[in-house]
PDB file of N, CA and C in Angstrom:
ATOM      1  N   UNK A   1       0.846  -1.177   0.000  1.00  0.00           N
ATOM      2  CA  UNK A   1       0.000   0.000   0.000  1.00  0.00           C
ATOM      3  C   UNK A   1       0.888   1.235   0.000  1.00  0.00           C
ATOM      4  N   UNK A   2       0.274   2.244  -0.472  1.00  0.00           N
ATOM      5  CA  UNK A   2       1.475   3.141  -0.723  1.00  0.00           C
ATOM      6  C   UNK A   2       1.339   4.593   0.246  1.00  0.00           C
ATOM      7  N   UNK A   3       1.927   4.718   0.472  1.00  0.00           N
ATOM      8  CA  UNK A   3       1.931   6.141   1.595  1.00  0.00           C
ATOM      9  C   UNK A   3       2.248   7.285   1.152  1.00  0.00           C
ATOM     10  N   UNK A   4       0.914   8.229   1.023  1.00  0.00           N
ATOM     11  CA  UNK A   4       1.121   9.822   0.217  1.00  0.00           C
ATOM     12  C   UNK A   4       1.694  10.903   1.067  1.00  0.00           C
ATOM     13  N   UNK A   5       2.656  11.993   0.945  1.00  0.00           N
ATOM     14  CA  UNK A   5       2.658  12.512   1.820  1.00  0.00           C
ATOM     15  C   UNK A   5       1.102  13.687   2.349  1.00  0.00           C
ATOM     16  N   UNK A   6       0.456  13.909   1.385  1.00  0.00           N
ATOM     17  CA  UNK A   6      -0.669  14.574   1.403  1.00  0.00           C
ATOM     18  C   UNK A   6      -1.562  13.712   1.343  1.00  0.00           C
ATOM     19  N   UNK A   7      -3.055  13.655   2.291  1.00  0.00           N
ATOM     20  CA  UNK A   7      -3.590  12.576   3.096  1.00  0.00           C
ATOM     21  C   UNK A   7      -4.911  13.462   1.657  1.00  0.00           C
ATOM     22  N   UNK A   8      -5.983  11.969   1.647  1.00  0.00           N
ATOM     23  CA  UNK A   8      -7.010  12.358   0.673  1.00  0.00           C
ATOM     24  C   UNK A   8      -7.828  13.940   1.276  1.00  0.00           C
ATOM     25  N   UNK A   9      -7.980  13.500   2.614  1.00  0.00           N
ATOM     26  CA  UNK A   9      -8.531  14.598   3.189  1.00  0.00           C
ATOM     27  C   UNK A   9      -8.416  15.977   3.003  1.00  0.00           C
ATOM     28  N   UNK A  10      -7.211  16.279   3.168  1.00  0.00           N
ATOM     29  CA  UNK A  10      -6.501  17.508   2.852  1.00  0.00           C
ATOM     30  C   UNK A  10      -6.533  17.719   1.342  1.00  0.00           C
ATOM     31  N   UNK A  11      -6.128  16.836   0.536  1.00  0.00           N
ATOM     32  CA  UNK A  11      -7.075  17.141  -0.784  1.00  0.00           C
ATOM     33  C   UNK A  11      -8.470  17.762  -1.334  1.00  0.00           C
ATOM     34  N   UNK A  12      -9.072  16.886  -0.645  1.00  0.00           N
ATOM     35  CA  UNK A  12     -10.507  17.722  -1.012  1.00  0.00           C
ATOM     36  C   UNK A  12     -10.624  18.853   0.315  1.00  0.00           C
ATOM     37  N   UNK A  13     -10.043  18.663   0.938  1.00  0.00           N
ATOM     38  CA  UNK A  13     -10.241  20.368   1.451  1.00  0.00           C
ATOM     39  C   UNK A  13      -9.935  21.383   0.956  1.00  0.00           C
ATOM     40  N   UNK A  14      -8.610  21.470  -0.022  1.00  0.00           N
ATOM     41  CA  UNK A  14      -8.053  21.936  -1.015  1.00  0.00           C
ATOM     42  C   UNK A  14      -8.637  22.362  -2.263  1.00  0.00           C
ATOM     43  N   UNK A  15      -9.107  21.081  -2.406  1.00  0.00           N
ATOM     44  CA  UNK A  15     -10.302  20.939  -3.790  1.00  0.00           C
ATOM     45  C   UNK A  15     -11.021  21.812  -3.298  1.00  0.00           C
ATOM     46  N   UNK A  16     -11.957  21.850  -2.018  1.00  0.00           N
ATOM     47  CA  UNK A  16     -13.625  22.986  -1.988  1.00  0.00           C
ATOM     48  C   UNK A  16     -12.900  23.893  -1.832  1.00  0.00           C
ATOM     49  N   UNK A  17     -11.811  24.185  -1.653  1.00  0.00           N
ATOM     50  CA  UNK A  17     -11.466  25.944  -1.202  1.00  0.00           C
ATOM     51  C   UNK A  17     -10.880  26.057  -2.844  1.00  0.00           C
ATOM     52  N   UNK A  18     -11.031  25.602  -3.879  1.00  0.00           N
ATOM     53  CA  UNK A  18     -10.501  25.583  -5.545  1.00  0.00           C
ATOM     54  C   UNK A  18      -9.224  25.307  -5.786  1.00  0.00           C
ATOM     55  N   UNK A  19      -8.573  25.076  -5.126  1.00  0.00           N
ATOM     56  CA  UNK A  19      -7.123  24.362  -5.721  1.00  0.00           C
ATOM     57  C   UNK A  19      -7.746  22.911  -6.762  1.00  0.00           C
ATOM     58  N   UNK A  20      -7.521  23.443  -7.843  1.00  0.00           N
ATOM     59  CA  UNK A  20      -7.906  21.964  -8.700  1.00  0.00           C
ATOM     60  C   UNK A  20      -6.736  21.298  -8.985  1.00  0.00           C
ATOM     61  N   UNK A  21      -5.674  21.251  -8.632  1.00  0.00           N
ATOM     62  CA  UNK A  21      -4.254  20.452  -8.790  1.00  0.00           C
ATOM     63  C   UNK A  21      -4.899  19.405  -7.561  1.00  0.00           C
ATOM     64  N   UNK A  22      -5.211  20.034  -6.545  1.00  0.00           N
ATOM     65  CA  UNK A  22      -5.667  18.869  -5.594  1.00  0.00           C
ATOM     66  C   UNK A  22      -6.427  17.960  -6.211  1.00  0.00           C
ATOM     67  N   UNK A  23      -7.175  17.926  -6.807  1.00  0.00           N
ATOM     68  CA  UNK A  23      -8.670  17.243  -7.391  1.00  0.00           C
ATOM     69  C   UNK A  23      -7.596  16.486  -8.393  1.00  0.00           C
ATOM     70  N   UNK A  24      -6.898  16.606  -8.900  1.00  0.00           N
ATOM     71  CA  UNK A  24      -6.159  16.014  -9.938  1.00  0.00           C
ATOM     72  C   UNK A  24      -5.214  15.043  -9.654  1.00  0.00           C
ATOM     73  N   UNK A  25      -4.625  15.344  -8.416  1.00  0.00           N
ATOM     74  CA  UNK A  25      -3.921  13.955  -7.517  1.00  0.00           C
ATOM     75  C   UNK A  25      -4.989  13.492  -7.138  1.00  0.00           C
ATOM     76  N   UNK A  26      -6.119  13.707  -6.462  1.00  0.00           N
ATOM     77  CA  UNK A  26      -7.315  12.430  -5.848  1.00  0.00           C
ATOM     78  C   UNK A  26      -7.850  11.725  -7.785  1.00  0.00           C
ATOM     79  N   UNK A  27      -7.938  12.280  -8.511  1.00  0.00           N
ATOM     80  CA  UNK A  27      -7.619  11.625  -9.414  1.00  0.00           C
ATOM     81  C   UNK A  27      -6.668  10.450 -10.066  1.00  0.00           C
ATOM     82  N   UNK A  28      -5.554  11.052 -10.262  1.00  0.00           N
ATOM     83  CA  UNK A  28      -4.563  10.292 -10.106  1.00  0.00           C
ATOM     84  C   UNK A  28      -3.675   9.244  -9.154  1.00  0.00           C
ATOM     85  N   UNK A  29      -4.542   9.434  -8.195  1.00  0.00           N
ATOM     86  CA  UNK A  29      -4.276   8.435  -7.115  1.00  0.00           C
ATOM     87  C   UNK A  29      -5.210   7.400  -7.300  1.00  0.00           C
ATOM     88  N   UNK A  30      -6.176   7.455  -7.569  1.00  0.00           N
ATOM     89  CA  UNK A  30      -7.464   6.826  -7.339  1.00  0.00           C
ATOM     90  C   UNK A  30      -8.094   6.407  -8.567  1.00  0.00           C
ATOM     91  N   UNK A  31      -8.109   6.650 -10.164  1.00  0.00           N
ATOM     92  CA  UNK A  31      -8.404   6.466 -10.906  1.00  0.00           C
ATOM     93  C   UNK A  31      -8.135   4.790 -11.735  1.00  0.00           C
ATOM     94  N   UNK A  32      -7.136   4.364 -11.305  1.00  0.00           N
ATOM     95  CA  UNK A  32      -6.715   3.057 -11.826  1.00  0.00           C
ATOM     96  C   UNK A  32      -8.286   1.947 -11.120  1.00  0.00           C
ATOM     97  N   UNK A  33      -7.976   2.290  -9.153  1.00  0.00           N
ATOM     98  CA  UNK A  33      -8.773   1.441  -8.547  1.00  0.00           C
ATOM     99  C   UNK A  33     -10.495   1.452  -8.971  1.00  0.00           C
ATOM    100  N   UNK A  34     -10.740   2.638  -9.216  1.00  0.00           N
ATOM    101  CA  UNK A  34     -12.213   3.113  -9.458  1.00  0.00           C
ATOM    102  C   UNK A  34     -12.766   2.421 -10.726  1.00  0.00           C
ATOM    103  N   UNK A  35     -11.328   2.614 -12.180  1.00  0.00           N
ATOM    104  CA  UNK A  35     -11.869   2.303 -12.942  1.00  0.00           C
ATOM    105  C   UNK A  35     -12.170   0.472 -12.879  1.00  0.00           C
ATOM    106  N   UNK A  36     -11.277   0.333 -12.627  1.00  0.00           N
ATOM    107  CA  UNK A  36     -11.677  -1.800 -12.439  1.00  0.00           C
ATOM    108  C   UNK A  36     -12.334  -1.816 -11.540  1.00  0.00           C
ATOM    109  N   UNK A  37     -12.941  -1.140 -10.509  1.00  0.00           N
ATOM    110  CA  UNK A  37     -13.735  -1.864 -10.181  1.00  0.00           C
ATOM    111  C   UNK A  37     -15.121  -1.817 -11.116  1.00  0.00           C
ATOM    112  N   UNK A  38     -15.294  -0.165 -11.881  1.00  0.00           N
ATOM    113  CA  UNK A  38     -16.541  -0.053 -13.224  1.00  0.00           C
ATOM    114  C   UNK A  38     -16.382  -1.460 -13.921  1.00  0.00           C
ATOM    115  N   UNK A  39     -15.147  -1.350 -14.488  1.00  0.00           N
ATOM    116  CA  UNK A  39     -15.131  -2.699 -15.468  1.00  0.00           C
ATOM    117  C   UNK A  39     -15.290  -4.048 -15.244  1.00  0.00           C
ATOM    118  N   UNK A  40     -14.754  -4.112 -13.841  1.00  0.00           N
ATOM    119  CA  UNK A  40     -15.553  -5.718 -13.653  1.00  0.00           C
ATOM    120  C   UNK A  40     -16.892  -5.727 -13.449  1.00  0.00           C
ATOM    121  N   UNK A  41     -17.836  -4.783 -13.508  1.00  0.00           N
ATOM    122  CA  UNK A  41     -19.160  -4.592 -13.145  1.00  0.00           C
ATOM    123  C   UNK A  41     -20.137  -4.665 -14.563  1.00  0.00           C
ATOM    124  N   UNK A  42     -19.120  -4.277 -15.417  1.00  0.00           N
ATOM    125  CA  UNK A  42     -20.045  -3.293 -16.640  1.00  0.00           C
ATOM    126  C   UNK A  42     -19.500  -4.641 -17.764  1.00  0.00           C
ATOM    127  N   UNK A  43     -18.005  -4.951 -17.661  1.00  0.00           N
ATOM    128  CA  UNK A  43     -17.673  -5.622 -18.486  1.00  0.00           C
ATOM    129  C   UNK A  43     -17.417  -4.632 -19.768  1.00  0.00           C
ATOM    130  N   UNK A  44     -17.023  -4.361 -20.410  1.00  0.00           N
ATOM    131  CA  UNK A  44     -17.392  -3.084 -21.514  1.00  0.00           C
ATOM    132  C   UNK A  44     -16.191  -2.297 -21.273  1.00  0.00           C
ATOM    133  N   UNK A  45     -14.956  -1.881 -22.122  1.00  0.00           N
ATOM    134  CA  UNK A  45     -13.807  -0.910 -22.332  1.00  0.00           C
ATOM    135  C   UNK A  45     -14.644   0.759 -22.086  1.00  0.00           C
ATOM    136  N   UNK A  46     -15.776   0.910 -23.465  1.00  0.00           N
ATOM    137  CA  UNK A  46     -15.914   2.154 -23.469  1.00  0.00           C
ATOM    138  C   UNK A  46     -17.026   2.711 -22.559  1.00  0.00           C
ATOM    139  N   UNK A  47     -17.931   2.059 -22.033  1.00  0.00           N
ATOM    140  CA  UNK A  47     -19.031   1.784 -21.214  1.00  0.00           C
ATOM    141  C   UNK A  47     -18.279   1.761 -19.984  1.00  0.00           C
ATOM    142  N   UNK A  48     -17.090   1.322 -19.678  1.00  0.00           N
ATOM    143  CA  UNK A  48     -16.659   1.838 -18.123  1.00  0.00           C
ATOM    144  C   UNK A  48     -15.682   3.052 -18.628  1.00  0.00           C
ATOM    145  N   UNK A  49     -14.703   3.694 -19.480  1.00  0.00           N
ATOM    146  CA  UNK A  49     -14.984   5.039 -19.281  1.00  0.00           C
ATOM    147  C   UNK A  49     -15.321   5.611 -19.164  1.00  0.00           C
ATOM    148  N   UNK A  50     -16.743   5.794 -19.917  1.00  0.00           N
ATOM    149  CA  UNK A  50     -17.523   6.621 -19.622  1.00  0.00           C
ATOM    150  C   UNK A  50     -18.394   6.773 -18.241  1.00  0.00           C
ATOM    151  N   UNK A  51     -18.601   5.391 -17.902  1.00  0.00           N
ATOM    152  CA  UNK A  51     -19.059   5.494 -15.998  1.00  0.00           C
ATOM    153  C   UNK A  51     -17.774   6.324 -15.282  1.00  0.00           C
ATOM    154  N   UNK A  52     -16.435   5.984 -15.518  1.00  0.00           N
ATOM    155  CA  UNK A  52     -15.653   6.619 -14.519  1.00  0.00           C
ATOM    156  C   UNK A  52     -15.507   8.122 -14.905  1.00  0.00           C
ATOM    157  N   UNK A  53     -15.914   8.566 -16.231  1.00  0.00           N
ATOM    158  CA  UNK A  53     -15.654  10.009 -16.224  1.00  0.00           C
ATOM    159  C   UNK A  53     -16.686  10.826 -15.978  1.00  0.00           C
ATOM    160  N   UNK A  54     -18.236   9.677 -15.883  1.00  0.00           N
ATOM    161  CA  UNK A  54     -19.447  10.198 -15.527  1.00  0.00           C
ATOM    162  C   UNK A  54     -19.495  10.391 -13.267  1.00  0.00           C
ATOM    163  N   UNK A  55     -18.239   8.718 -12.869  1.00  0.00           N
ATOM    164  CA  UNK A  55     -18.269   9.156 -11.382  1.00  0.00           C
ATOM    165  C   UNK A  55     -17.815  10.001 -11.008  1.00  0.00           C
ATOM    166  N   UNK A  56     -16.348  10.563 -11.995  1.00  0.00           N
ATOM    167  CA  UNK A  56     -15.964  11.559 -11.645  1.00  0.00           C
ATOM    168  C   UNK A  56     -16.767  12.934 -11.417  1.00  0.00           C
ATOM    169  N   UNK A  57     -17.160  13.201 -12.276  1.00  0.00           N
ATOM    170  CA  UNK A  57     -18.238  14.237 -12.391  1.00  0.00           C
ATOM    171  C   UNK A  57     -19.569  14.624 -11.017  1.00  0.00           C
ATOM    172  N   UNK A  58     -19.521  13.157 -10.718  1.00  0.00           N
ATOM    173  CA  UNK A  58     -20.381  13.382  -9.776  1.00  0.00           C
ATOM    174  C   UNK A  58     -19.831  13.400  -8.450  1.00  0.00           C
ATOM    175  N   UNK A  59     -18.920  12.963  -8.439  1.00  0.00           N
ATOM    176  CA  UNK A  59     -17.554  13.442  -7.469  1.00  0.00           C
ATOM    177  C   UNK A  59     -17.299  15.089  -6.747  1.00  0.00           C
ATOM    178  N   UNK A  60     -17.441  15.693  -7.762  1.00  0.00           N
ATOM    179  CA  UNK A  60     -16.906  16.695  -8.291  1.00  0.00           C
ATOM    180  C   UNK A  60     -17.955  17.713  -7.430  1.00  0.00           C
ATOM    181  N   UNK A  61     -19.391  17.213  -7.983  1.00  0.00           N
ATOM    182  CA  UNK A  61     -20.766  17.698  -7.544  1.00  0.00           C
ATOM    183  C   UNK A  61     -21.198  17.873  -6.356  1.00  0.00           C
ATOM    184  N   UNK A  62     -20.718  16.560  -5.759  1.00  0.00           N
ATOM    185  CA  UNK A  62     -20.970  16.034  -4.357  1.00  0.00           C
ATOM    186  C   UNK A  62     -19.946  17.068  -3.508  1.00  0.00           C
ATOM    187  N   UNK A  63     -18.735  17.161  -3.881  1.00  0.00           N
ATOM    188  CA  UNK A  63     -17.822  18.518  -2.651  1.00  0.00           C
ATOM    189  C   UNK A  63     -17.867  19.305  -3.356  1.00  0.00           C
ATOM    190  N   UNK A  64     -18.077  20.020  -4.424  1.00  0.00           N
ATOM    191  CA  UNK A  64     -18.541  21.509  -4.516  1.00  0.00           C
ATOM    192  C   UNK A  64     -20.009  21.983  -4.021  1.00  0.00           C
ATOM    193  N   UNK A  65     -20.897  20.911  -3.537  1.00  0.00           N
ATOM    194  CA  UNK A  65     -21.858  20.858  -3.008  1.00  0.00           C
ATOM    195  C   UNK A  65     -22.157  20.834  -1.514  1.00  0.00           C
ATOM    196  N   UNK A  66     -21.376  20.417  -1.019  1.00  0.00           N
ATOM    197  CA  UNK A  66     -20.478  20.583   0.178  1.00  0.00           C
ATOM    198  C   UNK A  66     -21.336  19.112   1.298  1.00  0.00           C
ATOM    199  N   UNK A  67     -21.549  17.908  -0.114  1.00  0.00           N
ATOM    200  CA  UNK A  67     -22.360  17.171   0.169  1.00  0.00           C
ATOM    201  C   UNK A  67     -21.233  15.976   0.869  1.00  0.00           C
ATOM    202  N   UNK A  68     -20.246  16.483   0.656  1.00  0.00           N
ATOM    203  CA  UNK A  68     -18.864  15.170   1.010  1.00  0.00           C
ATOM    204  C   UNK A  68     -18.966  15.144   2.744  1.00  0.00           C
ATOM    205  N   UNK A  69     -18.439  14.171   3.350  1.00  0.00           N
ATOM    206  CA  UNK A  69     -18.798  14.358   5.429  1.00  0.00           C
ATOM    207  C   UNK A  69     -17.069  13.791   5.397  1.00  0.00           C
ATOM    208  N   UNK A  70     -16.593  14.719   6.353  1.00  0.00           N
ATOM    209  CA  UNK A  70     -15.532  14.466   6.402  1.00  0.00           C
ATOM    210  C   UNK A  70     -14.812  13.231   7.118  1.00  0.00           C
ATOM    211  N   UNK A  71     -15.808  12.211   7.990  1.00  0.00           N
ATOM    212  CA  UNK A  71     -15.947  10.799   8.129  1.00  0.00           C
ATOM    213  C   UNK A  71     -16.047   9.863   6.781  1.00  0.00           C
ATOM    214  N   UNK A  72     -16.244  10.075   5.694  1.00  0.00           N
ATOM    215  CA  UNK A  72     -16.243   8.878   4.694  1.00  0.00           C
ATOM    216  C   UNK A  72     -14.920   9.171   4.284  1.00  0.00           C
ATOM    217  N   UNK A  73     -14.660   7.985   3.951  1.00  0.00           N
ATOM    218  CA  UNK A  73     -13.280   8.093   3.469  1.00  0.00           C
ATOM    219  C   UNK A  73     -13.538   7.291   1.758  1.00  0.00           C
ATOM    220  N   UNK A  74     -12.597   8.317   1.722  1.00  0.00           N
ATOM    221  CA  UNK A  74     -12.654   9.152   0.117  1.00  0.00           C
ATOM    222  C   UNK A  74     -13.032   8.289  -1.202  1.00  0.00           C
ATOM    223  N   UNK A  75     -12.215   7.323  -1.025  1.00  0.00           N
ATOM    224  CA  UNK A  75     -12.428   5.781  -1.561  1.00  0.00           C
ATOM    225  C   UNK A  75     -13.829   5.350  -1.596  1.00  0.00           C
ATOM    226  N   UNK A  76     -14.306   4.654  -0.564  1.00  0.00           N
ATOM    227  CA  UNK A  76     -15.187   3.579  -0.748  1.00  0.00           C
ATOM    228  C   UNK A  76     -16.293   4.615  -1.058  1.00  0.00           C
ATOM    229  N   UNK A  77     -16.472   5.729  -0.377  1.00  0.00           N
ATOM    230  CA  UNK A  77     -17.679   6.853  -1.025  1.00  0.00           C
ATOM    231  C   UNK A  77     -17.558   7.058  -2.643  1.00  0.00           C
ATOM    232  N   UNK A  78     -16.397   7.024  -2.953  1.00  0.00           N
ATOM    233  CA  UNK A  78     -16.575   7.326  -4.437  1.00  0.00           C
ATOM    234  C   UNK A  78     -16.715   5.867  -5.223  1.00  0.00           C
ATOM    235  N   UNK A  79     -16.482   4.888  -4.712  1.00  0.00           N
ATOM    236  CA  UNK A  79     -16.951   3.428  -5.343  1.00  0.00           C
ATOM    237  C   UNK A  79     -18.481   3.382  -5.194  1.00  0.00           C
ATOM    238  N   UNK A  80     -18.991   3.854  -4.109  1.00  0.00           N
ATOM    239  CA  UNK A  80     -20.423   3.704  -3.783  1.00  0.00           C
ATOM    240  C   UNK A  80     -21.162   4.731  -4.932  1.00  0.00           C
ATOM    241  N   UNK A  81     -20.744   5.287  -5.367  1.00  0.00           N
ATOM    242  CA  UNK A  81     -20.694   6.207  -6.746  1.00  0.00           C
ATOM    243  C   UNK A  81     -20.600   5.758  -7.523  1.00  0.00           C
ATOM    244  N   UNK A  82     -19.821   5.175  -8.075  1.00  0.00           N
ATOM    245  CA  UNK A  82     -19.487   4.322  -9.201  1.00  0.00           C
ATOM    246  C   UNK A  82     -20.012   3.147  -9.412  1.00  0.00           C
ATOM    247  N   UNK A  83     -20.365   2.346  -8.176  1.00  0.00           N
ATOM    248  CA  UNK A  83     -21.492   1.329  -8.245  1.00  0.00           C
ATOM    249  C   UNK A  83     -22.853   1.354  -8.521  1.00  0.00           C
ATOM    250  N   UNK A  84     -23.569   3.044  -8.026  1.00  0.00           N
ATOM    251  CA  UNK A  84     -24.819   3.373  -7.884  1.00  0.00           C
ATOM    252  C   UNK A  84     -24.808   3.612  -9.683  1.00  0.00           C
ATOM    253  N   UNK A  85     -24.225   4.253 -10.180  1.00  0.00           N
ATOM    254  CA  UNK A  85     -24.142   4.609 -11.876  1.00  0.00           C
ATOM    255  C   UNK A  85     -24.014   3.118 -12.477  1.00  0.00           C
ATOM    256  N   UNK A  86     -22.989   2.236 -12.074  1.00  0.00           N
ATOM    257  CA  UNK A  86     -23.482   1.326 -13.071  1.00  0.00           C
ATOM    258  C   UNK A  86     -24.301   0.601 -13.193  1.00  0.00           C
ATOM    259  N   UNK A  87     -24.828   0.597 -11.476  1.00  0.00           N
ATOM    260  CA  UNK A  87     -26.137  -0.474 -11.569  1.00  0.00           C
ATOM    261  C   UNK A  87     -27.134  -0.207 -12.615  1.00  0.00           C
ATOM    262  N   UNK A  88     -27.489   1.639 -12.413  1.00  0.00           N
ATOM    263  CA  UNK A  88     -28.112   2.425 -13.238  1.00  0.00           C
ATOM    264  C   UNK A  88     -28.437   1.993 -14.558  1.00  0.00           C
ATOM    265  N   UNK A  89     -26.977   2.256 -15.012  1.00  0.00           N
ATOM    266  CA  UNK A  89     -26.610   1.710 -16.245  1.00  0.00           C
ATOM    267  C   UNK A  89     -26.922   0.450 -16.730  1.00  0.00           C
ATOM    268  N   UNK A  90     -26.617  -0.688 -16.261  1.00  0.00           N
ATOM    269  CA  UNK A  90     -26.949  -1.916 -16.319  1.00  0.00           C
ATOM    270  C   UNK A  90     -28.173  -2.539 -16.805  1.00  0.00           C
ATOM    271  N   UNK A  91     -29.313  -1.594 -15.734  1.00  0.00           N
ATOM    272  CA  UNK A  91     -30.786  -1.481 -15.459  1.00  0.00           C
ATOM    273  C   UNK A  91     -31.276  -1.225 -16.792  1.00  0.00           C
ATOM    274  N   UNK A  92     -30.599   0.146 -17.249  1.00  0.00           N
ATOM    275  CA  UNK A  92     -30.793   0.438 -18.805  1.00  0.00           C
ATOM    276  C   UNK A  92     -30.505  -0.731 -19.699  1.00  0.00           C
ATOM    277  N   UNK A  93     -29.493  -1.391 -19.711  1.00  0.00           N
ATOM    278  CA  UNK A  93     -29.085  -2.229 -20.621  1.00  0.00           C
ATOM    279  C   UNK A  93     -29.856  -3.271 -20.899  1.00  0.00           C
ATOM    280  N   UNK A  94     -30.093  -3.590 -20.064  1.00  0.00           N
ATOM    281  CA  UNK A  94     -31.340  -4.836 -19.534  1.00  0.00           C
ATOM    282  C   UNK A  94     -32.765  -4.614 -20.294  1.00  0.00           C
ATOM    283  N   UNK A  95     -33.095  -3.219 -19.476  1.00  0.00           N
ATOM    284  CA  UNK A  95     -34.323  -2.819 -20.145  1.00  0.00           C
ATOM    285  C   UNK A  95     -34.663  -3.896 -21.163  1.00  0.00           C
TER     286      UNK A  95
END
């Protein structure tokens, strides 16, 4: 496991006060894990980009919204994101 010197937290605190370089390491930290977990869900190359650039987004929404609690940790809240969209998605597919 790898040890950042800047903790996620302090990121998105960074992030709501507009430093978007912050938002871009919680990106880049986090983007590999987020996306496999879309893809083992969705199965689909372009169908889980587009979920992870659609979780991102809602990421994004959620702490400029000031909807983020500084008890979730950063991770599994944004998988719970990314799970809620593809189920979504899925649901559609099915249809």
């Amino acid at each position: 496991m790898e040890k950042y010197t800047v903790s996620d937290k302090t990121l998105i605190t960074l992030y709501s006060e507009g430093n978007e370089e912050a938002f871009e390491q919680l990106l880049t930290r986090h983007k590999s894990t987020i996306y496999t977990f879309i893809y083992l869900m969705v199965n689909d190359t372009p169908e889980a980009e587009e979920l992870l650039l659609e979780t991102f987004i809602r990421v994004v929404q959620e702490i400029k919204s000031g909807n983020y609690r500084e008890e979730d940790q950063f991770v599994p809240w944004v998988l719970r994101i990314a799970c809620q969209l593809s189920m979504n998605h899925l649901n559609k597919r099915f249809e």
